[in-house]
N, C-alpha and C. Protein backbone atom coordinates (compact mmCIF):
# COMPACT_ATOMS: atom_id res chain seq x y z
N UNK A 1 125.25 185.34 22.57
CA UNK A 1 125.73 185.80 21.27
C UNK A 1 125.63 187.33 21.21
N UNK A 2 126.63 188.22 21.20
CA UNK A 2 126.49 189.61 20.65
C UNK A 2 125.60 190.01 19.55
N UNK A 3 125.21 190.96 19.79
CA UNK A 3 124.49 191.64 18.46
C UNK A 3 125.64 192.25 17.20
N UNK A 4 125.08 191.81 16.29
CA UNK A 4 126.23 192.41 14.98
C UNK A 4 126.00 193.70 14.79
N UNK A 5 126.86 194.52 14.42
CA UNK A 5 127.19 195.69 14.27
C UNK A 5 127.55 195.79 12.94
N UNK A 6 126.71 196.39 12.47
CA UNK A 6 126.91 196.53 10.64
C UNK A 6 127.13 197.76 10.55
N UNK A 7 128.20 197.94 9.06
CA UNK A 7 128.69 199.62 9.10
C UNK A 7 128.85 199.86 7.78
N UNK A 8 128.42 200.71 7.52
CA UNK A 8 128.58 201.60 6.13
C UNK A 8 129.75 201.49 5.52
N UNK A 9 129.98 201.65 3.99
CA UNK A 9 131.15 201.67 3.27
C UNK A 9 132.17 202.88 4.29
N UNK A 10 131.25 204.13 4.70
CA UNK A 10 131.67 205.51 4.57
C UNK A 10 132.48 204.99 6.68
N UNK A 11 131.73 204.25 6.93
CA UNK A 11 132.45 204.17 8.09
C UNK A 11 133.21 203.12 8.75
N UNK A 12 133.24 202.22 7.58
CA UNK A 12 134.62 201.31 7.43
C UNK A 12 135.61 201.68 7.07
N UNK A 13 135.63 203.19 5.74
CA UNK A 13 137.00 203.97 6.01
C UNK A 13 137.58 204.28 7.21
N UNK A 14 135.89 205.01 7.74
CA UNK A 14 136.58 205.74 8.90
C UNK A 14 137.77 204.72 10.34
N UNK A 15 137.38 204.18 10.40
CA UNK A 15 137.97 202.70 11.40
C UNK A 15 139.49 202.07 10.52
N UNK A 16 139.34 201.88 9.09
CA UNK A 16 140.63 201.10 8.73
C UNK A 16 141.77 201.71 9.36
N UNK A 17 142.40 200.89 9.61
CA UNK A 17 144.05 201.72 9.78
C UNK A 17 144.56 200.91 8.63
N UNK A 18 144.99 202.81 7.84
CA UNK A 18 145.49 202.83 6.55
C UNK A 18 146.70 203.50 7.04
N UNK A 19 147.75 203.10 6.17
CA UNK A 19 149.56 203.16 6.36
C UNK A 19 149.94 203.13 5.17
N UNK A 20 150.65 204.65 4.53
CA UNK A 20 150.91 204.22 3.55
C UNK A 20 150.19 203.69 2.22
N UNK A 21 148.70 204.27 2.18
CA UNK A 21 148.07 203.46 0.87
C UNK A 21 147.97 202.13 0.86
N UNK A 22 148.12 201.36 2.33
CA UNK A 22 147.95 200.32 2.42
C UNK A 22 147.53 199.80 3.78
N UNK A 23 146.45 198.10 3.39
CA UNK A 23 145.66 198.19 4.57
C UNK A 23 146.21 196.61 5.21
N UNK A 24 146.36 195.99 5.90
CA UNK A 24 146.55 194.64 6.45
C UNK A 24 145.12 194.21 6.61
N UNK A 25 145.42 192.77 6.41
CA UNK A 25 144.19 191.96 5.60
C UNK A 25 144.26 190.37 6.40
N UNK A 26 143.69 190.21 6.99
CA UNK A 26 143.41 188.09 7.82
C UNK A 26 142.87 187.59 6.28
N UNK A 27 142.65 186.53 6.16
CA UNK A 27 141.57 185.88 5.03
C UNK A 27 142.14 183.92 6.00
N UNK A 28 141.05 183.94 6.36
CA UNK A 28 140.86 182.38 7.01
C UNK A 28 140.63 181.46 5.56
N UNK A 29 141.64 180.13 5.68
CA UNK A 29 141.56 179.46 4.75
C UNK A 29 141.31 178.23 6.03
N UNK A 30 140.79 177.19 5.08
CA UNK A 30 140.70 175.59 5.59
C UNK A 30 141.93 175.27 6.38
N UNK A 31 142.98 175.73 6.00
CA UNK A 31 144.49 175.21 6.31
C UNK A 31 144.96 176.29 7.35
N UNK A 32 145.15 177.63 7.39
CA UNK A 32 145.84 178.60 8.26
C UNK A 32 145.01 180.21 7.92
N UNK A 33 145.63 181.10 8.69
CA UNK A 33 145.22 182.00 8.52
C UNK A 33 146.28 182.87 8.31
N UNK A 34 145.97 183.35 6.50
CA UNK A 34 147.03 184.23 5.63
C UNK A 34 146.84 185.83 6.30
N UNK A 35 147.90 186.40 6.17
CA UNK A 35 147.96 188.09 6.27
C UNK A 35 148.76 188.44 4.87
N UNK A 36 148.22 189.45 4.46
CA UNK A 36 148.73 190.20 3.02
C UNK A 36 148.03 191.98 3.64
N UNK A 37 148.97 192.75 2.91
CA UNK A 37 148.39 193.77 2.77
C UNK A 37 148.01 194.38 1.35
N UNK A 38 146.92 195.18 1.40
CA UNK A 38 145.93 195.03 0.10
C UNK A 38 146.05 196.92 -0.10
N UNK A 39 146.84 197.17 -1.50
CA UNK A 39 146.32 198.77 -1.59
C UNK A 39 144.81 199.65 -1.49
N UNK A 40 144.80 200.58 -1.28
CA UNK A 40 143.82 201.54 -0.71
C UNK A 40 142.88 201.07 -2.13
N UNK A 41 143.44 201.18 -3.26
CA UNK A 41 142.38 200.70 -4.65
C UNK A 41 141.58 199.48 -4.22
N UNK A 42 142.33 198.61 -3.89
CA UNK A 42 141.72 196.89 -3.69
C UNK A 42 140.98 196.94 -2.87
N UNK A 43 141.21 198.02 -1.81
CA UNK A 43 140.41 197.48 -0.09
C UNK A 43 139.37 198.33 -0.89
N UNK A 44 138.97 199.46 -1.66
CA UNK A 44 137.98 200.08 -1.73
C UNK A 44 137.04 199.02 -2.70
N UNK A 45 138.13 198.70 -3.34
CA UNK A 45 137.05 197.78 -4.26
C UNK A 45 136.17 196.53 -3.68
N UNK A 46 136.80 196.17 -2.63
CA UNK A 46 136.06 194.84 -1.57
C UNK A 46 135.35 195.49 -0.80
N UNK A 47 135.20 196.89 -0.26
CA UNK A 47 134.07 197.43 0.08
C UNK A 47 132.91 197.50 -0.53
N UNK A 48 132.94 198.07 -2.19
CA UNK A 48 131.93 198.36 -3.35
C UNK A 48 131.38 197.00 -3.12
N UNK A 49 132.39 195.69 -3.52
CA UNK A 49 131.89 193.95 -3.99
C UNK A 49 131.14 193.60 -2.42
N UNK A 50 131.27 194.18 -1.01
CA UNK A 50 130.79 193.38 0.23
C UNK A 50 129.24 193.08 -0.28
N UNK A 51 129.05 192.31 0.36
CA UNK A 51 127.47 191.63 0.58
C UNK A 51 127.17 192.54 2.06
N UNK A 52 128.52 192.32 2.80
CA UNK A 52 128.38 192.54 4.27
C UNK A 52 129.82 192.87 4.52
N UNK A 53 129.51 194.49 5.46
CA UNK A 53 130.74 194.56 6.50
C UNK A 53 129.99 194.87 7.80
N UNK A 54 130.48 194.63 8.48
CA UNK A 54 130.42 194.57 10.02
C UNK A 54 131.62 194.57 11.15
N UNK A 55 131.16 194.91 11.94
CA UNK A 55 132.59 194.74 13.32
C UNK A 55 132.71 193.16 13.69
N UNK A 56 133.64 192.76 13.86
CA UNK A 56 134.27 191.64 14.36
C UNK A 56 134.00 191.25 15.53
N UNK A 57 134.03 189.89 16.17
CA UNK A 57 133.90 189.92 17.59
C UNK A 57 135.00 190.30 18.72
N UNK A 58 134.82 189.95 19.87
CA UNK A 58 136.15 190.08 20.68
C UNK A 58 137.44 189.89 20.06
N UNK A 59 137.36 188.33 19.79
CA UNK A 59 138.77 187.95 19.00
C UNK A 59 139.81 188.71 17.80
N UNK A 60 138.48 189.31 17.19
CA UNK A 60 139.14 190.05 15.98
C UNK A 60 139.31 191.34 16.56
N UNK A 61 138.60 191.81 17.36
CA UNK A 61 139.35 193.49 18.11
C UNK A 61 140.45 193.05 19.14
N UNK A 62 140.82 191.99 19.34
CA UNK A 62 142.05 191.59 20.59
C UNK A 62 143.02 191.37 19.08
N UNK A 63 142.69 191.26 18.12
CA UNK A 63 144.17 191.29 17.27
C UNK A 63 144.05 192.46 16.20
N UNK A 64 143.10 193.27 16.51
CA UNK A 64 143.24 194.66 15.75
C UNK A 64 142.38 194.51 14.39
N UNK A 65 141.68 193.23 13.63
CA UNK A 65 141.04 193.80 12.84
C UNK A 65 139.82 192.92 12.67
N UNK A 66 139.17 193.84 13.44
CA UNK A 66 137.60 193.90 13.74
C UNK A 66 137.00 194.35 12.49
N UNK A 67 137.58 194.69 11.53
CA UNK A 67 136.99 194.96 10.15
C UNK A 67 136.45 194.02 9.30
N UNK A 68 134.95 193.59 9.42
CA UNK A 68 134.94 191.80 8.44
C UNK A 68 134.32 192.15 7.67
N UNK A 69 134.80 192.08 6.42
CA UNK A 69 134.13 192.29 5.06
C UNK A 69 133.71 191.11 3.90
N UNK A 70 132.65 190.81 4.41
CA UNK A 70 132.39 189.49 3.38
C UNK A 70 131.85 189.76 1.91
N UNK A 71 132.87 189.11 1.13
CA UNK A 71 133.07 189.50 -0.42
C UNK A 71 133.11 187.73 -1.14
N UNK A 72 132.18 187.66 -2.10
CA UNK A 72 132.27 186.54 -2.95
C UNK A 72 132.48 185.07 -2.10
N UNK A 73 131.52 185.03 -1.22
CA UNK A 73 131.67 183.58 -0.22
C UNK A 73 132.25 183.88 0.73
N UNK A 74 133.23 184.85 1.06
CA UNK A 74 134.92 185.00 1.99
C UNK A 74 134.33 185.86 2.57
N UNK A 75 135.52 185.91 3.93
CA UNK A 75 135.27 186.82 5.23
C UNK A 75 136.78 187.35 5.04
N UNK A 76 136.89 188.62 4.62
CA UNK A 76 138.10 188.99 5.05
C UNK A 76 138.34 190.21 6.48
N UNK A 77 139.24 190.08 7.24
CA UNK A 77 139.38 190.85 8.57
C UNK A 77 140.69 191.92 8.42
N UNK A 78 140.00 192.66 7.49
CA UNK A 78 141.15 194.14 7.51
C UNK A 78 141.41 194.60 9.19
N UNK A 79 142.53 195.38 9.29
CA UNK A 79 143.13 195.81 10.28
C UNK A 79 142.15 197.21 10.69
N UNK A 80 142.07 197.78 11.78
CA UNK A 80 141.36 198.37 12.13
C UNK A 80 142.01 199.92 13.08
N UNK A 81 141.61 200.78 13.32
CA UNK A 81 142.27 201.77 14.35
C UNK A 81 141.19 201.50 15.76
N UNK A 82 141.71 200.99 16.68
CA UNK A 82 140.50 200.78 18.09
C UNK A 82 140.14 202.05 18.39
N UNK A 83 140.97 202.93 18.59
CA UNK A 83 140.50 204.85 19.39
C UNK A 83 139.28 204.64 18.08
N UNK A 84 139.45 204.86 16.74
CA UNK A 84 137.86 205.14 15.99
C UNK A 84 137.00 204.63 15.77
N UNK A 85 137.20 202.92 16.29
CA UNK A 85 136.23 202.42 15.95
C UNK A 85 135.40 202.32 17.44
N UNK A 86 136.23 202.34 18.72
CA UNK A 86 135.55 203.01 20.01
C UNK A 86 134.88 204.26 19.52
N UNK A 87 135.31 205.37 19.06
CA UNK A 87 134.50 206.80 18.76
C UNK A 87 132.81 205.94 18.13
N UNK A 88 133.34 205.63 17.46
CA UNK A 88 132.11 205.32 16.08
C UNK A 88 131.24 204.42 16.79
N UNK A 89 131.56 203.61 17.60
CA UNK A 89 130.81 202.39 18.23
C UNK A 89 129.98 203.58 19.39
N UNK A 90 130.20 204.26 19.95
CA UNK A 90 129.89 205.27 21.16
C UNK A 90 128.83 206.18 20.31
N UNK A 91 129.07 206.94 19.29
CA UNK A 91 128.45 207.56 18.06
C UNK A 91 126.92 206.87 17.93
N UNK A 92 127.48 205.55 17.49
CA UNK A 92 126.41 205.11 17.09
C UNK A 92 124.82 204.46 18.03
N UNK A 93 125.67 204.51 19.43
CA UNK A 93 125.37 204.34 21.09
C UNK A 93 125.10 202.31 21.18
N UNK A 94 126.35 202.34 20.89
CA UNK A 94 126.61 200.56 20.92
C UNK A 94 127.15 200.64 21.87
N UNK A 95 128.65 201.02 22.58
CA UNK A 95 129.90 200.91 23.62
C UNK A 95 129.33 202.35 24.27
């Protein structure tokens, strides 16, 4: 099992890949797994509401969003930039 990698509000900005005032978003349901994209207001506000953000495992950095932010029961997997979240992971002397 990997060790979890937990990250600050201030350095889950830094990693989102934001486009446009807007962020791409996974949210795993019982049935499939939805994509929506969520404005820069909303994603900040599910940062403030996390219990927990952290980096994702393999799977979620092989589809780009290693961003897991668990808010009100839910895991949501915002989209991520890999070059910063490699910087930040190296930074922090994880990778």
């Amino acid at each position: 099992m990997e060790d979890k990698i937990f990250l600050t509000k201030e350095e889950a900005l830094k990693i989102a890949k934001i486009d446009n005032n807007q962020i791409h978003n996974f949210v795993s349901t019982s049935f499939a797994l939805i994509g929506v994209d969520y404005n820069l207001e909303t994603f900040n506000r599910y940062l403030d509401e996390a219990t927990c953000i952290e980096v994702g495992g393999e799977h979620c950095r092989g589809m780009n969003h290693a961003l897991a932010v668990q808010r009100n029961g839910e895991v949501y997997f915002f989209e991520h930039n890999e070059d910063k979240l490699k910087e930040l992971l190296k930074e922090k002397g994880v990778e």
